[in-house]
Protein backbone atom coordinates (compact mmCIF):
# COMPACT_ATOMS: atom_id res chain seq x y z
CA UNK A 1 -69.57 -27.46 65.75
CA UNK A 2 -72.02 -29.42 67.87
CA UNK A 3 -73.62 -31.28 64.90
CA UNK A 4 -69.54 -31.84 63.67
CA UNK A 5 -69.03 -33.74 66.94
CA UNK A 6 -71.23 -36.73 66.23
CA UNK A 7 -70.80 -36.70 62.40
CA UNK A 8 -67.21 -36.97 62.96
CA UNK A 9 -67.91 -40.40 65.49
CA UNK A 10 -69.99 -41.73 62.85
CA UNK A 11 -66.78 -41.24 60.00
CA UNK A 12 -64.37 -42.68 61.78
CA UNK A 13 -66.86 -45.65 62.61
CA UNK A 14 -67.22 -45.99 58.67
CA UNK A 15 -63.08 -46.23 58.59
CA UNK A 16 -63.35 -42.59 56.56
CA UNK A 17 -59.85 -40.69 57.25
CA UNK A 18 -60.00 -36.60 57.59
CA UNK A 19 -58.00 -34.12 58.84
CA UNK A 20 -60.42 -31.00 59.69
CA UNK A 21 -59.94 -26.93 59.97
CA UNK A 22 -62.42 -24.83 62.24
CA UNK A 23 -62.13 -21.27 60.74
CA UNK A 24 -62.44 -18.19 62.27
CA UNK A 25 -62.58 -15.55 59.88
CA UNK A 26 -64.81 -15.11 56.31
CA UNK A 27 -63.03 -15.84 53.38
CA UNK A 28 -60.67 -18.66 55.29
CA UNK A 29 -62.60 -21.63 53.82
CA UNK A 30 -62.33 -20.48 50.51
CA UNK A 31 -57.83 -20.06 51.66
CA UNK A 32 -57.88 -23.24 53.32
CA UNK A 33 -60.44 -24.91 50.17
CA UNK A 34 -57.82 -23.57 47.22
CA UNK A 35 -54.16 -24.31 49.14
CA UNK A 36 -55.66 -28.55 49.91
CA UNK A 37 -56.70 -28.83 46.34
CA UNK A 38 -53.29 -27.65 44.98
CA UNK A 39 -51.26 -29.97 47.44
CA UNK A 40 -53.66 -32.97 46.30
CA UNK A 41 -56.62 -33.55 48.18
CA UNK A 42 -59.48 -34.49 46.34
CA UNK A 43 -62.64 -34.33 48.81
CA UNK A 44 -63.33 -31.13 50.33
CA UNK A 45 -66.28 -31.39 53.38
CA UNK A 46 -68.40 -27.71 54.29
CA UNK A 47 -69.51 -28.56 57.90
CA UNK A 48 -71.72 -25.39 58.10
CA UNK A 49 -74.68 -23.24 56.52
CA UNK A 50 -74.73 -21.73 52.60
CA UNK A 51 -71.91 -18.74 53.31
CA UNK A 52 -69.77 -21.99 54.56
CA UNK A 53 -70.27 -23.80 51.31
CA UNK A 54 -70.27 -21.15 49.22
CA UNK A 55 -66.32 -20.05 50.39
CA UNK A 56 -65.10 -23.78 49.35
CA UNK A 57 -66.69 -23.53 46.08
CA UNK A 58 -65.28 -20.54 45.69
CA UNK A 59 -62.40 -22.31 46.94
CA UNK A 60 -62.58 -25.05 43.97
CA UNK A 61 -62.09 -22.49 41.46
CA UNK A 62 -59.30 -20.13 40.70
CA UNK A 63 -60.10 -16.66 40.28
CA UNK A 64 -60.79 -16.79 36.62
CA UNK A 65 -63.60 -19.48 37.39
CA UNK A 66 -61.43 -22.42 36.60
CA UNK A 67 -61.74 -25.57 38.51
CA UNK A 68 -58.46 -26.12 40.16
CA UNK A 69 -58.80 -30.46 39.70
CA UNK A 70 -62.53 -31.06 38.54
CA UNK A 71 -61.75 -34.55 40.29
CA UNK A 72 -62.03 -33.79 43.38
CA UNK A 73 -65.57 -33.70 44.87
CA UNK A 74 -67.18 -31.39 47.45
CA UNK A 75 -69.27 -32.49 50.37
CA UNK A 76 -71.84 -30.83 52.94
CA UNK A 77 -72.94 -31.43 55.98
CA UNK A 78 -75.17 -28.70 56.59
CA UNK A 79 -75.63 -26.34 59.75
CA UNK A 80 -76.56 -22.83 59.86
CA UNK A 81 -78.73 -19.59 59.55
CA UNK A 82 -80.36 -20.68 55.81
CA UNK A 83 -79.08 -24.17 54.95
CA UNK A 84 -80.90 -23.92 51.59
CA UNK A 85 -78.93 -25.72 49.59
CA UNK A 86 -79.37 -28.96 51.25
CA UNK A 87 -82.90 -28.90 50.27
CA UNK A 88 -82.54 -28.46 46.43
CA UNK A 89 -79.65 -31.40 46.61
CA UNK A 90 -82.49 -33.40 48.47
CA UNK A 91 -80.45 -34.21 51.87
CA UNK A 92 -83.26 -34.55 53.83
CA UNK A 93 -81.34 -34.76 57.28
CA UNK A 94 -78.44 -35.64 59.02
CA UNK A 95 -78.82 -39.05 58.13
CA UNK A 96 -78.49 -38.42 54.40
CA UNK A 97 -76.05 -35.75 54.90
CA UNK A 98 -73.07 -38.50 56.86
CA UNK A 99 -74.52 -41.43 54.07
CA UNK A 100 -73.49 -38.88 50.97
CA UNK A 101 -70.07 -38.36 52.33
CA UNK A 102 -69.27 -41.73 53.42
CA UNK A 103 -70.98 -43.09 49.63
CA UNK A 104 -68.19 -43.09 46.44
CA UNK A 105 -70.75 -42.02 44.32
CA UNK A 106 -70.57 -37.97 43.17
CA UNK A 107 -72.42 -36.12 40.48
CA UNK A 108 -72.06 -32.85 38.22
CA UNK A 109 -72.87 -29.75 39.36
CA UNK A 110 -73.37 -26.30 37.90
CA UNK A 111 -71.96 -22.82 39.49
CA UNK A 112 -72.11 -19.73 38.48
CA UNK A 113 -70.30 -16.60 37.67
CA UNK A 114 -70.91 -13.62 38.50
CA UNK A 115 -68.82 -10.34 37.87
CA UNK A 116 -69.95 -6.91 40.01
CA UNK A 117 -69.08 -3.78 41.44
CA UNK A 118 -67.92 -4.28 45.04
CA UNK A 119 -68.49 -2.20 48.51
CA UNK A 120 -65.98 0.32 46.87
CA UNK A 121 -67.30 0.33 43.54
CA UNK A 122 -64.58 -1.53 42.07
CA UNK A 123 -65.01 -3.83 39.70
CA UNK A 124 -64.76 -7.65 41.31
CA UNK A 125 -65.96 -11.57 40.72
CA UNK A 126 -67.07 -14.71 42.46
CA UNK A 127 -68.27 -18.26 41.97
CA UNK A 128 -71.92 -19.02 43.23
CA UNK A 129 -73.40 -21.98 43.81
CA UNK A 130 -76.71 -21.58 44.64
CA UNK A 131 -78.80 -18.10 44.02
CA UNK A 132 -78.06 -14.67 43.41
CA UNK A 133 -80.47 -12.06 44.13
CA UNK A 134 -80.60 -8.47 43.46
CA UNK A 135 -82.21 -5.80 44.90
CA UNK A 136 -84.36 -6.63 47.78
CA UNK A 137 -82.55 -10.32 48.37
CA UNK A 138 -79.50 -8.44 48.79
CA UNK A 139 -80.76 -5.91 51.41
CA UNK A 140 -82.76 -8.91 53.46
CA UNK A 141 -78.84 -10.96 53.23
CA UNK A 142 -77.39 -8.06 54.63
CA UNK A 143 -79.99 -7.56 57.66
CA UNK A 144 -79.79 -11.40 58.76
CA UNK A 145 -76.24 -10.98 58.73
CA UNK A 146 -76.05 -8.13 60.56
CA UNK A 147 -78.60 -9.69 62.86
CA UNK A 148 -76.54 -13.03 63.38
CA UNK A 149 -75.20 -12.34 66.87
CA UNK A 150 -78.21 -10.19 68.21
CA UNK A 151 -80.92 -12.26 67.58
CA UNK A 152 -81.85 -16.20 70.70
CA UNK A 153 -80.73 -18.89 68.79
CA UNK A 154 -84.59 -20.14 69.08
CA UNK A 155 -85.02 -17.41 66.27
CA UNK A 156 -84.84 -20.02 62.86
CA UNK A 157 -83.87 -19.41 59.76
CA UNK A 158 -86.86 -19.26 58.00
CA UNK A 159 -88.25 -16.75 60.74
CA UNK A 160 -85.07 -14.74 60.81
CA UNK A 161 -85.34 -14.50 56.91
CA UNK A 162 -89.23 -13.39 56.65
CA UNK A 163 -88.21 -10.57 59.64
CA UNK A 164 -85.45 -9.39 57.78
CA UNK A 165 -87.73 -9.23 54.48
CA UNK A 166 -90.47 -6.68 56.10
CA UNK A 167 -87.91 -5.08 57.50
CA UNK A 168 -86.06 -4.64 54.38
CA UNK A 169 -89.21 -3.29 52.62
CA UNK A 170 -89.39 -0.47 54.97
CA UNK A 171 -87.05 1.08 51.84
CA UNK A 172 -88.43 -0.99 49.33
CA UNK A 173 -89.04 1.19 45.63
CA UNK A 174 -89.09 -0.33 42.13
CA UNK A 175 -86.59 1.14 39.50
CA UNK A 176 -85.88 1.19 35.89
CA UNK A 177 -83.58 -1.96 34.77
CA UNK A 178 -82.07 -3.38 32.09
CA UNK A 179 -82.17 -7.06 31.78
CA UNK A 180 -80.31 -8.90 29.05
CA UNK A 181 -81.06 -12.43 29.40
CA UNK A 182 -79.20 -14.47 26.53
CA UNK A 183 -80.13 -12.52 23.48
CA UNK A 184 -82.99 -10.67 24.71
CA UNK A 185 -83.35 -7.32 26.10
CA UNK A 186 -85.81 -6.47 28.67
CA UNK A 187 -86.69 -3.47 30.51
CA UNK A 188 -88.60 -3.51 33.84
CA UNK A 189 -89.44 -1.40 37.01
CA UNK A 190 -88.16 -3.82 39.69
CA UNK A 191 -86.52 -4.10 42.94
CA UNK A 192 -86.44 -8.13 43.35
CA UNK A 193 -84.58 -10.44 40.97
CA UNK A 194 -83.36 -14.01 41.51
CA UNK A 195 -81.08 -15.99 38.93
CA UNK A 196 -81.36 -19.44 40.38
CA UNK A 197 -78.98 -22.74 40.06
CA UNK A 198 -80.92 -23.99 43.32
CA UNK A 199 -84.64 -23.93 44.12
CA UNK A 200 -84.68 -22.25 47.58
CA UNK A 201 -82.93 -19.67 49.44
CA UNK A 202 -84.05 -17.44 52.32
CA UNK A 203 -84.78 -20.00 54.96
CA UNK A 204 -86.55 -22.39 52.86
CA UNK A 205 -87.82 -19.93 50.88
CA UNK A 206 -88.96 -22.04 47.36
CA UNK A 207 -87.88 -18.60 44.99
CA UNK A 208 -87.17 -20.99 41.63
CA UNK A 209 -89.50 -23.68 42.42
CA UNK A 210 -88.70 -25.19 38.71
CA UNK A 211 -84.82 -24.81 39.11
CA UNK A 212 -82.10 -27.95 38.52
CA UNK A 213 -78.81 -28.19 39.58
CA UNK A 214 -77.58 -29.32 36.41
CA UNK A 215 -79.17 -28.40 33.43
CA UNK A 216 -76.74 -25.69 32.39
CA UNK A 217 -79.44 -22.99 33.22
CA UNK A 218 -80.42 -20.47 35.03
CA UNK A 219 -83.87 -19.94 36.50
CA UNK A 220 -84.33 -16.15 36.44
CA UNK A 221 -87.39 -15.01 38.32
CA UNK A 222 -88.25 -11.11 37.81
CA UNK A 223 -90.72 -8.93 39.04
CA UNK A 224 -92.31 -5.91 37.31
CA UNK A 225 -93.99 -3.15 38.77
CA UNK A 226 -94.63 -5.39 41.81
CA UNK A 227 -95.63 -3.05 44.86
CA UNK A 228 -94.30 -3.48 48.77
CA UNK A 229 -97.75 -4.70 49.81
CA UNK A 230 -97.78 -7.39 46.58
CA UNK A 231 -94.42 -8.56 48.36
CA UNK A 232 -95.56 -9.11 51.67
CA UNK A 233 -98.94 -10.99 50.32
CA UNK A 234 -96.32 -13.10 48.43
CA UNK A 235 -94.47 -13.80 51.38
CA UNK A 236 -96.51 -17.07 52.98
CA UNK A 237 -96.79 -18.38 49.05
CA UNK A 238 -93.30 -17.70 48.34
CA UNK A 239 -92.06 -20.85 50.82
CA UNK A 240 -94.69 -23.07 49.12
CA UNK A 241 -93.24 -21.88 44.91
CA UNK A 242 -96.77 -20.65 44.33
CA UNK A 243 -95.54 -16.85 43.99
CA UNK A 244 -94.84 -17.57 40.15
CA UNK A 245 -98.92 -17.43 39.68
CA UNK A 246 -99.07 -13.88 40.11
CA UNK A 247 -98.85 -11.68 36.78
CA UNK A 248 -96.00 -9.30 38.18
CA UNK A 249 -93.55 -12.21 38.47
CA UNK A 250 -92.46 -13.97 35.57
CA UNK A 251 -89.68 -16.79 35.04
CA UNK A 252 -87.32 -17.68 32.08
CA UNK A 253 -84.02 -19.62 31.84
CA UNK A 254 -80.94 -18.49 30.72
CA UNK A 255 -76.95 -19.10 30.42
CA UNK A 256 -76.26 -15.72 30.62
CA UNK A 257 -77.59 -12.70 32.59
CA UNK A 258 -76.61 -9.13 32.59
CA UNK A 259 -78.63 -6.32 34.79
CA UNK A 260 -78.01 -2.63 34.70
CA UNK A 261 -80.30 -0.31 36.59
CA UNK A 262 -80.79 3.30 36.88
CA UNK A 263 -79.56 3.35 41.07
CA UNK A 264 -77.78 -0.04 42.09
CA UNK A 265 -79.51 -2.73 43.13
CA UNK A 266 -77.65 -4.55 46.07
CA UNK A 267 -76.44 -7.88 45.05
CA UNK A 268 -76.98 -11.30 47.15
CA UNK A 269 -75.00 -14.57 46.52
CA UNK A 270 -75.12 -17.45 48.08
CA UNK A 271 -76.84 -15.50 51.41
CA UNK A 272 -74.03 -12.83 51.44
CA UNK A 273 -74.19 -8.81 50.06
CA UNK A 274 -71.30 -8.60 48.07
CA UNK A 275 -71.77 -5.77 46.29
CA UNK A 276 -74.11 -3.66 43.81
CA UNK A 277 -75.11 -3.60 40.10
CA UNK A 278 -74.26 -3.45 37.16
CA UNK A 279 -73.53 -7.06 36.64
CA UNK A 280 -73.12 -9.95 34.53
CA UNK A 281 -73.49 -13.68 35.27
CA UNK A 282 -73.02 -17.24 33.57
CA UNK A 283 -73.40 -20.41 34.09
CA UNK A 284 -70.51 -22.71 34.60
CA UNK A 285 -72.41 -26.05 33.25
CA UNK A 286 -71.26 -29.18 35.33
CA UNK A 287 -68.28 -27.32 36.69
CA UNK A 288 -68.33 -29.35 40.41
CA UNK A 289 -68.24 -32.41 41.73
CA UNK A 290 -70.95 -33.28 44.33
CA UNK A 291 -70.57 -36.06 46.76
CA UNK A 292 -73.81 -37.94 46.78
């Protein structure tokens, strides 16, 4: 809550009234998110990293995916492991960050949906805002998590994310899937696959390079047939969006995505392993309202 301190200074300077909540368990912000929209707030501010912002948009919506008032807005100020999304909303610092929340101005987001089979193999659902990842991006989310508290605080994001990624591909194998992307059917060998409302994840990581926040799309990146040591030569390009050159890797758009595979393939979203495949996602088209 260090950054929080000074951002907080800076609000009240602007003659911007809050009330704030520190929470200490996951899953709070999304509580905390849902019971202020019903009593009538109508700006909701994640002071944290990606998991943070991802529990008060899941906050925003019921749990049918229904915004609870689509006139209230969402603001970040961002801090944290990953912090991705501030770089596909273009909030190049702090600076930025305090001006979007103290500005009137908000825009139209997309989310997405995204139905899977939990931990315990039951069937569950979530609102994403960012990326979800399956297969190897779920295994790496699960190791930097699992890493949070062991790891100097020197340790970035980015570096944290890349360690976690050769680690991860210690296990790494390519298996059969089923893609249906829209109307069309695809079958691959893969063990990495991003559907993308935002261009980066990982720590900066650039995985849909051609990815908008509100075109009412998907960017789905696949690979097929790619091999552990074509993922760690990717690696260095990946931060830069130049891993979409290579022939195993190919990119469409879609509204709707479904994967089935013949073992599951762990499921990221938003920076968090929530669970395994089969799956299906959509897009919710302009379904939140961004400060800034």
């Amino acid at each position: 809550m260090g950054a929080w301190a000074g951002v907080r200074k800076e609000l009240a300077a602007a003659n911007v009234e809050f009330d704030e909540h520190c929470t200490s368990r996951s899953g709070e912000a999304t509580e905390v998110t849902r019971e202020a929209l019903s009593n009538g707030v109508t700006r909701i501010v994640a002071v944290g990293g990606d998991g943070t912002l991802s529990e008060v948009v899941n906050g925003y919506f019921d749990g049918c995916g229904r915004a609870i008032n689509n006139a209230a807005s969402i603001g970040l100020m961002p801090s944290g492991t990953g912090s991705d999304f501030r770089r596909s909303l273009g909030l190049a610092g702090r600076r930025e960050s305090v001006q979007a929340l103290i500005n009137s101005e908000t825009r139209l987001l997309d989310a997405g949906w995204a139905e899977f089979q939990d931990h315990n193999g039951e069937s569950a659902a979530r609102t994403f805002i960012n990326v979800a990842s399956f297969g190897l991006g779920g295994d790496v989310s699960a190791l930097v998590n699992r890493w949070r508290e062991r790891l100097p605080r020197f340790i970035n994001g980015s570096a944290r994310f890349a360690a976690a990624a050769i680690a991860a591909l210690g296990r790494y194998k390519n298996i059969a899937v089923s893609l249906k992307v829209d109307d069309r059917e695809i079958k691959i060998n893969s063990n990495l696959i991003v559907a993308a409302n935002g261009r980066f994840a990982g720590g900066g990581m650039m995985l849909a390079p051609h990815a908008e926040l509100d075109d009412g799309l998907f960017d789905v990146i696949v690979t097929d047939g790619a091999t552990r040591w074509d993922v760690i030569k990717e690696l260095p390009r990946i931060f830069r969006g130049r891993h979409l050159q290579n022939p195993k890797v190919g990119e469409m758009r879609a509204r709707e995505l479904s994967i089935s595979s013949d073992e599951p393939m762990a499921i990221d979203l938003d920076g968090e392993m929530v669970g395994h495949t089969p799956a299906r996602l959509k897009v919710l088209p302009g379904a939140v309202r961004f400060m800034g």
